[in-house]
C-alpha atoms as a PDB file:
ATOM      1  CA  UNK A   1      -1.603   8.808  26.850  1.00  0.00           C
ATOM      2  CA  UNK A   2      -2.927   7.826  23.904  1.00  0.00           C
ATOM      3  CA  UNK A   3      -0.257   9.759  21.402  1.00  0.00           C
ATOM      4  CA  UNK A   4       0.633   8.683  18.119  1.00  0.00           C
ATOM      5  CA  UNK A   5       3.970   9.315  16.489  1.00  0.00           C
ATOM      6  CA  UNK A   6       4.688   9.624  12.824  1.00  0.00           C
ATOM      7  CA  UNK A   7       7.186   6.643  13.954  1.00  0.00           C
ATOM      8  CA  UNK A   8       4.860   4.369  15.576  1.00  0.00           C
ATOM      9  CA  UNK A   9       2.346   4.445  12.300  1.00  0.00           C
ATOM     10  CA  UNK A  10       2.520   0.896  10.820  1.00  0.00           C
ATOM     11  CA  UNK A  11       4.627   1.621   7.243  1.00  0.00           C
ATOM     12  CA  UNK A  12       3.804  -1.033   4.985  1.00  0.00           C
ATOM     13  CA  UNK A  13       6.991  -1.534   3.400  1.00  0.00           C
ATOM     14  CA  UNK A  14       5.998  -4.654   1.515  1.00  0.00           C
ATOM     15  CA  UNK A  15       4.135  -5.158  -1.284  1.00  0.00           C
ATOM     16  CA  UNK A  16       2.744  -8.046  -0.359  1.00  0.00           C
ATOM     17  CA  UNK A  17       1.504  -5.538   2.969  1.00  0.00           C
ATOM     18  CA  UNK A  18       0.001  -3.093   0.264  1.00  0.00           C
ATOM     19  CA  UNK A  19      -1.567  -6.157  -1.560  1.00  0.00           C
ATOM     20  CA  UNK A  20      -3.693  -7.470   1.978  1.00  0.00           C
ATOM     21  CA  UNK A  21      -4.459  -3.590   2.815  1.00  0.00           C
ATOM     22  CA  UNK A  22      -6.085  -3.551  -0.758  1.00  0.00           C
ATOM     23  CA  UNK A  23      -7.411  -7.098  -0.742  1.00  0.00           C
ATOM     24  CA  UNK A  24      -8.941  -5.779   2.500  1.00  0.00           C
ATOM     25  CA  UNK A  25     -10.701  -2.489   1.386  1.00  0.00           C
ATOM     26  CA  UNK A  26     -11.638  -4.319  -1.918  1.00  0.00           C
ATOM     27  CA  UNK A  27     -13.728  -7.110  -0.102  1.00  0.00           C
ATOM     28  CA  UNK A  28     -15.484  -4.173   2.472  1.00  0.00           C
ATOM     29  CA  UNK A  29     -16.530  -2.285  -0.483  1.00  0.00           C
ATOM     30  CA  UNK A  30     -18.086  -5.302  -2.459  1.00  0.00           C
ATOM     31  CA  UNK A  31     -19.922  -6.289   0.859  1.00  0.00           C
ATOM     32  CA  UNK A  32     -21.325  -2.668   1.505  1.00  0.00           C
ATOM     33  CA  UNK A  33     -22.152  -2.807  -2.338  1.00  0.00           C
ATOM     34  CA  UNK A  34     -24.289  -6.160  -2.046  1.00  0.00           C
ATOM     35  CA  UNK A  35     -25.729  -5.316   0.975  1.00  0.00           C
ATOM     36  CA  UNK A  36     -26.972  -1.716  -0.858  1.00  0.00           C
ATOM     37  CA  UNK A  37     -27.566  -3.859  -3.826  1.00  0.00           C
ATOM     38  CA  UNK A  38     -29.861  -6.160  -1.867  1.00  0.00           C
ATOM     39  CA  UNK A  39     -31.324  -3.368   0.362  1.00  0.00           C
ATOM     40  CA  UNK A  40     -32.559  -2.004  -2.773  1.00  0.00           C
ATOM     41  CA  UNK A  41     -33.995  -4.906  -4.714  1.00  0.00           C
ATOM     42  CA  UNK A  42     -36.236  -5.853  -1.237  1.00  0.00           C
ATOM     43  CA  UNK A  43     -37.471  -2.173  -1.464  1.00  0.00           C
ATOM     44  CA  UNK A  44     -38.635  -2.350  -4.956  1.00  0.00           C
ATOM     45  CA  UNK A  45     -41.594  -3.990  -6.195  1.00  0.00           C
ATOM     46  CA  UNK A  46     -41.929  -6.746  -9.166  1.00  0.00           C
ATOM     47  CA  UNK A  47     -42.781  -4.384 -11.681  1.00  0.00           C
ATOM     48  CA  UNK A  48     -39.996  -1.777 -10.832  1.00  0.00           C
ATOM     49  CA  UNK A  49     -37.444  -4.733 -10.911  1.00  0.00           C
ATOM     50  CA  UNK A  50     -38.941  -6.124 -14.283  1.00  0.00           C
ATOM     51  CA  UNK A  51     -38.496  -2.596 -15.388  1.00  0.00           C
ATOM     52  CA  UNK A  52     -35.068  -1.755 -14.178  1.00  0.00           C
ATOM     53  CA  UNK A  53     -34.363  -5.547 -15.291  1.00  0.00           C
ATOM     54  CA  UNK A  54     -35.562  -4.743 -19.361  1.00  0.00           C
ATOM     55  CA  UNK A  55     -33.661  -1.207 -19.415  1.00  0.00           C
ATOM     56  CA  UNK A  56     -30.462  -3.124 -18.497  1.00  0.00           C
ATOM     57  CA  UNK A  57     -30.925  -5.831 -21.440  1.00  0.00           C
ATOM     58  CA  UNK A  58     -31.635  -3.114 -23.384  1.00  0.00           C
ATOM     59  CA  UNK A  59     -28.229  -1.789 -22.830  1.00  0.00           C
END
């Protein structure tokens, strides 16, 4: 029941359409990012985040 036609895929024919899909993706990925990012910093200690923190301002 549950068939999908080539026809009935949503076409985003707009840009502005292209734009939201993108906007879209762009804000999961960021989230996933700072939830990794913050997943990461609770699973280090002080010293490996001072550490981490000196090699960046080193860069």
């Amino acid at each position: 029941d549950n068939i999908v036609y080539d026809d009935d895929v949503i076409v985003v024919d707009d840009v502005a359409g292209i734009v939201v899909v993108v906007v879209v993706v762009a804000a999961v990925v960021v989230v996933a990012v700072a939830v990794v990012a913050v997943v990461v910093a609770d699973g280090l200690d002080q010293n490996t985040a001072q550490l981490l923190c000196g090699a960046l301002d080193d860069l």
